[in-house]
PDB file of N, CA and C in Angstrom:
ATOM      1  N   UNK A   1     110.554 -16.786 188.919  1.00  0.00           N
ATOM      2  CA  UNK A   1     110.195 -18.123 188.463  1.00  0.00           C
ATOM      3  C   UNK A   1     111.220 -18.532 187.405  1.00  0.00           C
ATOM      4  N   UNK A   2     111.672 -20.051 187.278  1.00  0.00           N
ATOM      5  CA  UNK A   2     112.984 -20.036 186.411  1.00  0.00           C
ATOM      6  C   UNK A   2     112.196 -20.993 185.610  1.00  0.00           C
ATOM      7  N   UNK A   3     112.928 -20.916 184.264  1.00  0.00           N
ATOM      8  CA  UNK A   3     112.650 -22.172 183.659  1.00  0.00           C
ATOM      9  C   UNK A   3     111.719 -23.530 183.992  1.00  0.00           C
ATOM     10  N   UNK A   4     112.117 -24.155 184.926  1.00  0.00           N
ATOM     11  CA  UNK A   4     112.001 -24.904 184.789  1.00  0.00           C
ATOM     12  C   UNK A   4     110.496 -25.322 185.777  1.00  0.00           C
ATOM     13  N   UNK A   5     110.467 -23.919 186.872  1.00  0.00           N
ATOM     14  CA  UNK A   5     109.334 -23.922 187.470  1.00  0.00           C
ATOM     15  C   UNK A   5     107.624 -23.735 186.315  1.00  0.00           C
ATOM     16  N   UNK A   6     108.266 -22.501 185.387  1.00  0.00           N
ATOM     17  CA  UNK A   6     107.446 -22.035 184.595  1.00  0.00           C
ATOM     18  C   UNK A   6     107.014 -23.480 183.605  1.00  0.00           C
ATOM     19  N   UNK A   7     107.674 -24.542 183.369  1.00  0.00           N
ATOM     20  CA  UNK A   7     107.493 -25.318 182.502  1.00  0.00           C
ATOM     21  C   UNK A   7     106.413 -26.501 183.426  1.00  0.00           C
ATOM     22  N   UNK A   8     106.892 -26.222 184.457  1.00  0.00           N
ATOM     23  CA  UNK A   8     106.119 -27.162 185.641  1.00  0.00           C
ATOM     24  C   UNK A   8     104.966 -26.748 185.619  1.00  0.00           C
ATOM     25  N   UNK A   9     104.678 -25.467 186.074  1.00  0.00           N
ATOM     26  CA  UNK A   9     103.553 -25.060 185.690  1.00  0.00           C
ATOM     27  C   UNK A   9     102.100 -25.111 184.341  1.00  0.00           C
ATOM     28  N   UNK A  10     103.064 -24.806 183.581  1.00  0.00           N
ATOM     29  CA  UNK A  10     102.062 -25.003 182.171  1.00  0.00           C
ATOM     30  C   UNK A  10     101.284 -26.732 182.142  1.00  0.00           C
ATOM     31  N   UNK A  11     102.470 -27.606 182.431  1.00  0.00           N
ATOM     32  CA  UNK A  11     102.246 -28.582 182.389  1.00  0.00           C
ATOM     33  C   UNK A  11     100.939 -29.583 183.601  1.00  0.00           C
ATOM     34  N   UNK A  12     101.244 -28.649 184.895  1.00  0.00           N
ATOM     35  CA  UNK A  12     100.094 -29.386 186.122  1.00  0.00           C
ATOM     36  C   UNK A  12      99.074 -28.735 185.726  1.00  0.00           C
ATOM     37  N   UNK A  13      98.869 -27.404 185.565  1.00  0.00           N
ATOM     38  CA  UNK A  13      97.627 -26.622 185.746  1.00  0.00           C
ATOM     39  C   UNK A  13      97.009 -25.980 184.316  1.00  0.00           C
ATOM     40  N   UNK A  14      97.927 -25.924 183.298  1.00  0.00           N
ATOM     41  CA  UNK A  14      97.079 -24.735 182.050  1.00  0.00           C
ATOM     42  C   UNK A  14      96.931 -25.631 180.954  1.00  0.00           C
ATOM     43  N   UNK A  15      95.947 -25.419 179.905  1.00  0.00           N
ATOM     44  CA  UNK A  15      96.337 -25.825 178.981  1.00  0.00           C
ATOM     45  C   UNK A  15      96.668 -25.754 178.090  1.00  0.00           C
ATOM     46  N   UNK A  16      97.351 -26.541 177.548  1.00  0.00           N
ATOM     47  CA  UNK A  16      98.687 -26.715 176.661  1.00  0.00           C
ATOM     48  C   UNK A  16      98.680 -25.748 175.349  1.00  0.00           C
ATOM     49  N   UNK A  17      97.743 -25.717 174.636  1.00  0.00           N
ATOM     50  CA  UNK A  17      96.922 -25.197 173.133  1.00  0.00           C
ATOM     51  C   UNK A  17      96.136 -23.729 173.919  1.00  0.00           C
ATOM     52  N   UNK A  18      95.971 -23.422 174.826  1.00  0.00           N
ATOM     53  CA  UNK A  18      95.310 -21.916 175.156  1.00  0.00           C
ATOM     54  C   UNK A  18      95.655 -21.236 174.091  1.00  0.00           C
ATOM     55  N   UNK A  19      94.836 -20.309 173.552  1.00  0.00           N
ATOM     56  CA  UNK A  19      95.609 -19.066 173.115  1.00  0.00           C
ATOM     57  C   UNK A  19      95.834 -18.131 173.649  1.00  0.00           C
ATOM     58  N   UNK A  20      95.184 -17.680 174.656  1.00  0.00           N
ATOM     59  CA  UNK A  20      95.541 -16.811 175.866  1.00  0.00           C
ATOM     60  C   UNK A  20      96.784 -16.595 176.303  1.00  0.00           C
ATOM     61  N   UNK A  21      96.927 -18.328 175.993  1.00  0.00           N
ATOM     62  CA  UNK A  21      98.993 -18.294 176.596  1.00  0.00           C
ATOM     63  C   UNK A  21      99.707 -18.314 175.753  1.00  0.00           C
ATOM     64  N   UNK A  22      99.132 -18.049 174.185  1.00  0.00           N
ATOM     65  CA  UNK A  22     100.038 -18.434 172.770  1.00  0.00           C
ATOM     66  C   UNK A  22      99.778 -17.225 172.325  1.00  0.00           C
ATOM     67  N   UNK A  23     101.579 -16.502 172.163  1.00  0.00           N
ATOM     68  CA  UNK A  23     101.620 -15.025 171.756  1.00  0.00           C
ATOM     69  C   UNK A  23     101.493 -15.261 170.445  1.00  0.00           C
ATOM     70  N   UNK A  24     102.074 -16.401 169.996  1.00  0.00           N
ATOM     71  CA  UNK A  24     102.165 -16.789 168.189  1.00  0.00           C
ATOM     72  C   UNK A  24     100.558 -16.230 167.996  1.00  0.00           C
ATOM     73  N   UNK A  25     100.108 -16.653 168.358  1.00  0.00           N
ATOM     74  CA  UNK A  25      98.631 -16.314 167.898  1.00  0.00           C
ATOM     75  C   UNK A  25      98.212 -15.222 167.578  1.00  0.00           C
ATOM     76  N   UNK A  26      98.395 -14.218 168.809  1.00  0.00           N
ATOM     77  CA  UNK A  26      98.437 -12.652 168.224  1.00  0.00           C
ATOM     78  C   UNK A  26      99.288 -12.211 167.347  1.00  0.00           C
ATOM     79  N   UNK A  27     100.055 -12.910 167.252  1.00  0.00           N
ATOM     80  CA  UNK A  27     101.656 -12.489 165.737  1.00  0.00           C
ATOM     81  C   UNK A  27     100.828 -12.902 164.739  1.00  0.00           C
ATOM     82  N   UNK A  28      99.964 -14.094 164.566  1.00  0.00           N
ATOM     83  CA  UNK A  28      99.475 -14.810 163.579  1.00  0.00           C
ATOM     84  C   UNK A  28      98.446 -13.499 162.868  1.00  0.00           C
ATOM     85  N   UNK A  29      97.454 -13.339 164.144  1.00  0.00           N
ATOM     86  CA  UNK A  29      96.825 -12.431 163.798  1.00  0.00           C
ATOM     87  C   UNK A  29      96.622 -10.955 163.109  1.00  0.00           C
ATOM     88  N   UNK A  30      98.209 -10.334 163.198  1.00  0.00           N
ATOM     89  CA  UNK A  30      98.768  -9.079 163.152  1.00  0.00           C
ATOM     90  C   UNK A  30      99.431  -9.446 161.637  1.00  0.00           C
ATOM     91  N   UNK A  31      99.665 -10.650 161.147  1.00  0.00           N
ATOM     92  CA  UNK A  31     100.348 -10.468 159.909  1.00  0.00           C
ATOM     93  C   UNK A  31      99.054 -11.057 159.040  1.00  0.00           C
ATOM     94  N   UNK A  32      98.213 -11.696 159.893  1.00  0.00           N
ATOM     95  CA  UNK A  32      96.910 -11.907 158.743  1.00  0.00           C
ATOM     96  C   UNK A  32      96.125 -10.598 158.154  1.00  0.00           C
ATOM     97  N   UNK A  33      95.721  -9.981 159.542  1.00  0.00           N
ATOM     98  CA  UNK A  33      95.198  -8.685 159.332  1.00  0.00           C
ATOM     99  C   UNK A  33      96.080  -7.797 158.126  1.00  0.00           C
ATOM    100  N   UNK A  34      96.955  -7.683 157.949  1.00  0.00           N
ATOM    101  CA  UNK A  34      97.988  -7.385 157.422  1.00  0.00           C
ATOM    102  C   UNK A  34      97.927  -7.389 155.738  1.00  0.00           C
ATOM    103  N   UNK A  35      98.294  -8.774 156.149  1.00  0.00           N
ATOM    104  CA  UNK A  35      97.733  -9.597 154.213  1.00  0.00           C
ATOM    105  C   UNK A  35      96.387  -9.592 153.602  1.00  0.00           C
ATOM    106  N   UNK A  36      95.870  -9.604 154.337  1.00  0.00           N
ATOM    107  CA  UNK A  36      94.365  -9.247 154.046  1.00  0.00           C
ATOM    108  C   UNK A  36      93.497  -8.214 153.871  1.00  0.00           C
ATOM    109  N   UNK A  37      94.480  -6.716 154.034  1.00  0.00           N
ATOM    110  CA  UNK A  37      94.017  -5.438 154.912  1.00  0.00           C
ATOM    111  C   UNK A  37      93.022  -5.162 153.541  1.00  0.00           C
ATOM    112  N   UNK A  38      92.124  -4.259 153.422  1.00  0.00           N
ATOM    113  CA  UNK A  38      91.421  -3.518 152.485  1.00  0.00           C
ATOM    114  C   UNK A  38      90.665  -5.057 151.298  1.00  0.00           C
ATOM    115  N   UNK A  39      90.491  -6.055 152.273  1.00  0.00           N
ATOM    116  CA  UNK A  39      90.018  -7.217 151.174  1.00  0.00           C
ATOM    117  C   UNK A  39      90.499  -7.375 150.151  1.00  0.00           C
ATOM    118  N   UNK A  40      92.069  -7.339 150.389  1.00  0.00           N
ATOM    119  CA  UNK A  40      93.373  -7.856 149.452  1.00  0.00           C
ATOM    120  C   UNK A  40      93.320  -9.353 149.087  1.00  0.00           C
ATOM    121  N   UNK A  41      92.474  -9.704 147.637  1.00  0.00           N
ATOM    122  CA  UNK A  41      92.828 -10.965 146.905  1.00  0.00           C
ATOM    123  C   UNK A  41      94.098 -11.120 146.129  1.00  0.00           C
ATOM    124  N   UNK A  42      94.560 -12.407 146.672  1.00  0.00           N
ATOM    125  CA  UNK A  42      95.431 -12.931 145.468  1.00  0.00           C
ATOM    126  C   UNK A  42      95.639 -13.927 144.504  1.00  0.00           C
ATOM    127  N   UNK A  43      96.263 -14.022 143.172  1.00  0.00           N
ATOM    128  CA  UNK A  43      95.428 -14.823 142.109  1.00  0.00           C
ATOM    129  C   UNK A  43      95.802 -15.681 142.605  1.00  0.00           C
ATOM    130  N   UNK A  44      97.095 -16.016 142.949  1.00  0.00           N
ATOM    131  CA  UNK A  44      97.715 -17.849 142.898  1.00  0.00           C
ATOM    132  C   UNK A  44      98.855 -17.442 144.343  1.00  0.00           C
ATOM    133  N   UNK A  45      99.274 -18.514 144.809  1.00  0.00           N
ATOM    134  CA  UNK A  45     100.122 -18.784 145.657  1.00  0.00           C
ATOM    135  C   UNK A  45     101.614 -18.366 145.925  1.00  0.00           C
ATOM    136  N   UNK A  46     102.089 -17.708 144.817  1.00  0.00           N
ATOM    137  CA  UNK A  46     103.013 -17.313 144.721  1.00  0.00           C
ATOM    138  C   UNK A  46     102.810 -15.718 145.059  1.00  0.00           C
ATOM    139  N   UNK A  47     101.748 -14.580 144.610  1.00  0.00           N
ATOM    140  CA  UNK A  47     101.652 -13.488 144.773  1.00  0.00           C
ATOM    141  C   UNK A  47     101.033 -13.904 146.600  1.00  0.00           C
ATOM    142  N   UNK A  48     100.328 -14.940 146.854  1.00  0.00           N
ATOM    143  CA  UNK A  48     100.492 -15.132 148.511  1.00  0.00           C
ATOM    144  C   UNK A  48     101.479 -14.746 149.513  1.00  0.00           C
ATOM    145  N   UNK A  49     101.909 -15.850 148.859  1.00  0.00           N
ATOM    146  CA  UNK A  49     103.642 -16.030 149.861  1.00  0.00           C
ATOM    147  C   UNK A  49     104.615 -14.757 150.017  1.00  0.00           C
ATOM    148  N   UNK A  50     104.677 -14.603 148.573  1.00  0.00           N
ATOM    149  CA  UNK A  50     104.978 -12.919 148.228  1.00  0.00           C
ATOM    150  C   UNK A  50     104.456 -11.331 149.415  1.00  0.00           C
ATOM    151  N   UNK A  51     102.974 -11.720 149.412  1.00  0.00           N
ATOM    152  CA  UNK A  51     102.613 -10.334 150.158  1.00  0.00           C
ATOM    153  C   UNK A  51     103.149 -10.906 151.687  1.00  0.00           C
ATOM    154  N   UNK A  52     102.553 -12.629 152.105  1.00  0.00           N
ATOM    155  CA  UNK A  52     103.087 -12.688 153.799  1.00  0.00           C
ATOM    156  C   UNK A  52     104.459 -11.926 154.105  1.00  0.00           C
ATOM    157  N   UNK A  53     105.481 -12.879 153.179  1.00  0.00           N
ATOM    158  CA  UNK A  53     106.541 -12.332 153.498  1.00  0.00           C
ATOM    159  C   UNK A  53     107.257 -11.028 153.306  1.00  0.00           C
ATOM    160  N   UNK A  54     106.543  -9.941 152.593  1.00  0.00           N
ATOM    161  CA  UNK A  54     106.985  -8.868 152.711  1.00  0.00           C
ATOM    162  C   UNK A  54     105.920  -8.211 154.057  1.00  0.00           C
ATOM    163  N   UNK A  55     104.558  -8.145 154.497  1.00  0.00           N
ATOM    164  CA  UNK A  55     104.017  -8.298 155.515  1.00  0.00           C
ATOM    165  C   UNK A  55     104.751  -8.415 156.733  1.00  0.00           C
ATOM    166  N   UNK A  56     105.560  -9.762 157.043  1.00  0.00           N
ATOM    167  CA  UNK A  56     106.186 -10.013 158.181  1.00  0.00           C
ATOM    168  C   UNK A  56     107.467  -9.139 158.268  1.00  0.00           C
ATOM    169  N   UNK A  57     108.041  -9.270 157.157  1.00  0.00           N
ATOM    170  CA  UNK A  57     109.266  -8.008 157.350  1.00  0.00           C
ATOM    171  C   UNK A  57     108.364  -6.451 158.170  1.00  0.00           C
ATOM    172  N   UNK A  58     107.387  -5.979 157.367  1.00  0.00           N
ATOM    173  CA  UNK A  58     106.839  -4.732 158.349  1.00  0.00           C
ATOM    174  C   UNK A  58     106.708  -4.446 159.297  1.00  0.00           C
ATOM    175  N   UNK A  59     106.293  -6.424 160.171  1.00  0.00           N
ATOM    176  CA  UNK A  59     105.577  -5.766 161.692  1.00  0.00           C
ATOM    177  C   UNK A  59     106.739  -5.302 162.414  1.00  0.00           C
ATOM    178  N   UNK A  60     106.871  -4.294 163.080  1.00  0.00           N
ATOM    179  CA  UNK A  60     107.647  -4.229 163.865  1.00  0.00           C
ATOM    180  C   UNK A  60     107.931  -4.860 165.002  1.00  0.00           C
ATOM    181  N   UNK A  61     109.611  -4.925 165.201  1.00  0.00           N
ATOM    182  CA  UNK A  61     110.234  -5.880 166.217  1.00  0.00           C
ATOM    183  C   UNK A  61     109.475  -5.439 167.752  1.00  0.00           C
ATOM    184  N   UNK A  62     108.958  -3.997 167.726  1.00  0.00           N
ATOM    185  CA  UNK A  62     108.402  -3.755 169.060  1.00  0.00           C
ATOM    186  C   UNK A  62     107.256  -4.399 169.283  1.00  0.00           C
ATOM    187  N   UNK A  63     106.076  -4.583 168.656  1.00  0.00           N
ATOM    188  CA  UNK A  63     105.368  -5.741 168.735  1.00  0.00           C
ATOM    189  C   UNK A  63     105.280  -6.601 168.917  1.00  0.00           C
ATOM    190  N   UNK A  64     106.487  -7.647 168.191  1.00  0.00           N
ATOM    191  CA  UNK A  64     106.717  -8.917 168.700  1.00  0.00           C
ATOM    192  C   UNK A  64     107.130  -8.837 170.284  1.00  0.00           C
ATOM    193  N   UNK A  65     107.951  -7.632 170.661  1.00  0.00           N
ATOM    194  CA  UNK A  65     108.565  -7.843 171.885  1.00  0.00           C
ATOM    195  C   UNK A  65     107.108  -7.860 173.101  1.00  0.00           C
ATOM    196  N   UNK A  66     106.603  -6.764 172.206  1.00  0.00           N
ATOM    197  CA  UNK A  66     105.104  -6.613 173.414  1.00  0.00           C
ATOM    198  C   UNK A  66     104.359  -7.878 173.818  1.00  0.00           C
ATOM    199  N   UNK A  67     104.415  -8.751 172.714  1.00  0.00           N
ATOM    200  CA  UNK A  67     103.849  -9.550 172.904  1.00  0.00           C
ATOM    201  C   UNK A  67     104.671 -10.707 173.708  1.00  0.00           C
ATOM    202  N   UNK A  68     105.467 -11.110 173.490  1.00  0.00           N
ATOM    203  CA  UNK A  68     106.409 -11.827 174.259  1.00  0.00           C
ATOM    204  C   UNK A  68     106.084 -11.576 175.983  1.00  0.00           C
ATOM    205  N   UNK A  69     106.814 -10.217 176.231  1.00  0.00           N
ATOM    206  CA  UNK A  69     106.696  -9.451 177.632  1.00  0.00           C
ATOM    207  C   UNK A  69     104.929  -9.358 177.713  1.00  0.00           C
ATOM    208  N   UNK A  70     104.014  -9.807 177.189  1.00  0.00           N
ATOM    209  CA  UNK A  70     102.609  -9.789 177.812  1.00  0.00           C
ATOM    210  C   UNK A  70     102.732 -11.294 178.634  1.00  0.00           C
ATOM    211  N   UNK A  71     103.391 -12.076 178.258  1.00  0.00           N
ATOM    212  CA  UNK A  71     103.394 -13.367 179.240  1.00  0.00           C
ATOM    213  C   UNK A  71     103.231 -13.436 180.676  1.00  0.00           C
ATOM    214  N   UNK A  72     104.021 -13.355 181.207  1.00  0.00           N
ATOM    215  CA  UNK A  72     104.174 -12.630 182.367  1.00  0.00           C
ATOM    216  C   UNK A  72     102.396 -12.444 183.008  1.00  0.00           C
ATOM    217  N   UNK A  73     102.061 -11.437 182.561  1.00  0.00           N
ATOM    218  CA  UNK A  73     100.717 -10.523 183.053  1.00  0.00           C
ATOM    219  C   UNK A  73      99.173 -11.395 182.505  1.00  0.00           C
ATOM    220  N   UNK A  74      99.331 -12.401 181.569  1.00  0.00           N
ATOM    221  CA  UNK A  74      99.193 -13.470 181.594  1.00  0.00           C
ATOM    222  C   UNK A  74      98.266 -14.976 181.704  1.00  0.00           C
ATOM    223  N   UNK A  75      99.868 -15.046 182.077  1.00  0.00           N
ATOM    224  CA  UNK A  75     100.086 -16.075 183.043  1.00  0.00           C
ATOM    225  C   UNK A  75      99.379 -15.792 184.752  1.00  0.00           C
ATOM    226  N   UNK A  76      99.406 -14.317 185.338  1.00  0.00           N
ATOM    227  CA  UNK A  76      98.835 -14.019 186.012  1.00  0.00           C
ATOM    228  C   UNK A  76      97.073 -14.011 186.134  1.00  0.00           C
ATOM    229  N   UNK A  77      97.030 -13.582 184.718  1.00  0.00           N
ATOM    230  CA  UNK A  77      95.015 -13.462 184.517  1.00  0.00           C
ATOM    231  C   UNK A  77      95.029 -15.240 184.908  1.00  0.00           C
ATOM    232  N   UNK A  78      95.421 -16.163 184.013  1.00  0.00           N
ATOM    233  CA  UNK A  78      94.853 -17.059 184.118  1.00  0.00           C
ATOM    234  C   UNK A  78      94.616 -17.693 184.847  1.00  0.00           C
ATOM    235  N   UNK A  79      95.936 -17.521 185.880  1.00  0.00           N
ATOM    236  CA  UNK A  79      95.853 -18.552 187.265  1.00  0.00           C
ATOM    237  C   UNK A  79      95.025 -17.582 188.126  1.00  0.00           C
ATOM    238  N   UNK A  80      94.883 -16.503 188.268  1.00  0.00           N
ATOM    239  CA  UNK A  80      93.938 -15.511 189.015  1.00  0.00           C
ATOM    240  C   UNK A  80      92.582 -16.060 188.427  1.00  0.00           C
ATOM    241  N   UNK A  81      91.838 -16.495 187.124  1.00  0.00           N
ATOM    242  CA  UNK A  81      90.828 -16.359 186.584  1.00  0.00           C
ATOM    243  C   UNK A  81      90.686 -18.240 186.557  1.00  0.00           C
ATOM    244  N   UNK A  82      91.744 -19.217 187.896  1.00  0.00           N
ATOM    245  CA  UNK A  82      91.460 -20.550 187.754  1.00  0.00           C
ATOM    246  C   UNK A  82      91.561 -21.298 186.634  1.00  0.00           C
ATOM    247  N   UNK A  83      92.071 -20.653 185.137  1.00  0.00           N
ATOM    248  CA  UNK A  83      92.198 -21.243 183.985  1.00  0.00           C
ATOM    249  C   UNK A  83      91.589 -20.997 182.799  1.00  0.00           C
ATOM    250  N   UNK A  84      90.426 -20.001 183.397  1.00  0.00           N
ATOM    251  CA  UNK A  84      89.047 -19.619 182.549  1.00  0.00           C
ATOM    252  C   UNK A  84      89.825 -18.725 181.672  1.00  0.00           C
ATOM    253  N   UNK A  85      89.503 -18.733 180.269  1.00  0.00           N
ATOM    254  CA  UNK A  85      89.678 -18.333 179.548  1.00  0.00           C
ATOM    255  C   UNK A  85      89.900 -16.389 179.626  1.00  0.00           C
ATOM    256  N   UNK A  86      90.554 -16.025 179.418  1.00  0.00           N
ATOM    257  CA  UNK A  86      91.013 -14.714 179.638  1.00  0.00           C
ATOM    258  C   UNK A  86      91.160 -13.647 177.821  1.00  0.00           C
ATOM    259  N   UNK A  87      90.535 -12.304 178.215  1.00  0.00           N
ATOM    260  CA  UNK A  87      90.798 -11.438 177.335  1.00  0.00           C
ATOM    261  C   UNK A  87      92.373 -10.510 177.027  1.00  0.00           C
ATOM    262  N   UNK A  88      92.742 -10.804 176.186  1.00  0.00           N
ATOM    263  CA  UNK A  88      94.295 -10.360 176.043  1.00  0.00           C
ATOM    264  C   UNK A  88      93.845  -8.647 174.862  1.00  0.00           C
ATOM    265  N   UNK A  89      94.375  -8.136 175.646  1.00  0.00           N
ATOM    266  CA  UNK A  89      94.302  -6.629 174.658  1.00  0.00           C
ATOM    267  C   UNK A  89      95.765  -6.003 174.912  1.00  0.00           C
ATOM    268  N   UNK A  90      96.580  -5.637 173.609  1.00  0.00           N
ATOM    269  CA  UNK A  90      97.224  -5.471 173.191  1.00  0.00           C
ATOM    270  C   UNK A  90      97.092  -3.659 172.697  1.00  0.00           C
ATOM    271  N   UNK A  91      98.076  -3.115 173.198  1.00  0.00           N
ATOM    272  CA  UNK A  91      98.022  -1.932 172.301  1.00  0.00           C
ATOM    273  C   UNK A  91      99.955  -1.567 171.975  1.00  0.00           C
ATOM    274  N   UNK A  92     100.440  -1.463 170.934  1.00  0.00           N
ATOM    275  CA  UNK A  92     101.437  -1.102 170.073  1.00  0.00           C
ATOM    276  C   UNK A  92     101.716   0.395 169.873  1.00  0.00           C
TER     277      UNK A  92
END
């Protein structure tokens, strides 16, 4: 499937905002869990920004890749499952 089929696609049949089809989401999730781990408060916005971004430096690049390369398999649940919302499990 090239480009431009895959873009055809998203656009006739899925929708747009899924998270099913949005890896950001599980990235989102993996650096929240992250910042938050052990019910980690912070006073002000600056010790925030501070923990995300040392956080995101940690996750590893193999993760992001996993998640990327889960597309694919997918894109398959969903159109197999007619659009219905699909369970994505991830293991790193």
């Amino acid at each position: 499937m090239n480009a431009n089929a895959y873009q055809e696609l998203l656009e006739e049949s899925l929708l747009p905002l899924s998270p099913d089809l949005n890896p950001k989401e599980n990235a989102w999730g993996l650096l929240s869990r992250a910042v938050n781990a052990n019910g980690q408060q912070y006073n002000n916005i600056v010790e925030l920004k501070a923990a995300i971004i040392s956080k995101w430096e940690e996750i590893e690049q193999n993760q992001l890749k996993t998640l990327v390369n889960s597309m694919p398999n997918r894109l398959f649940k969903v159109i197999h499952k007619q659009g219905k919302f699909i369970v994505v499990l991830l293991t790193f």
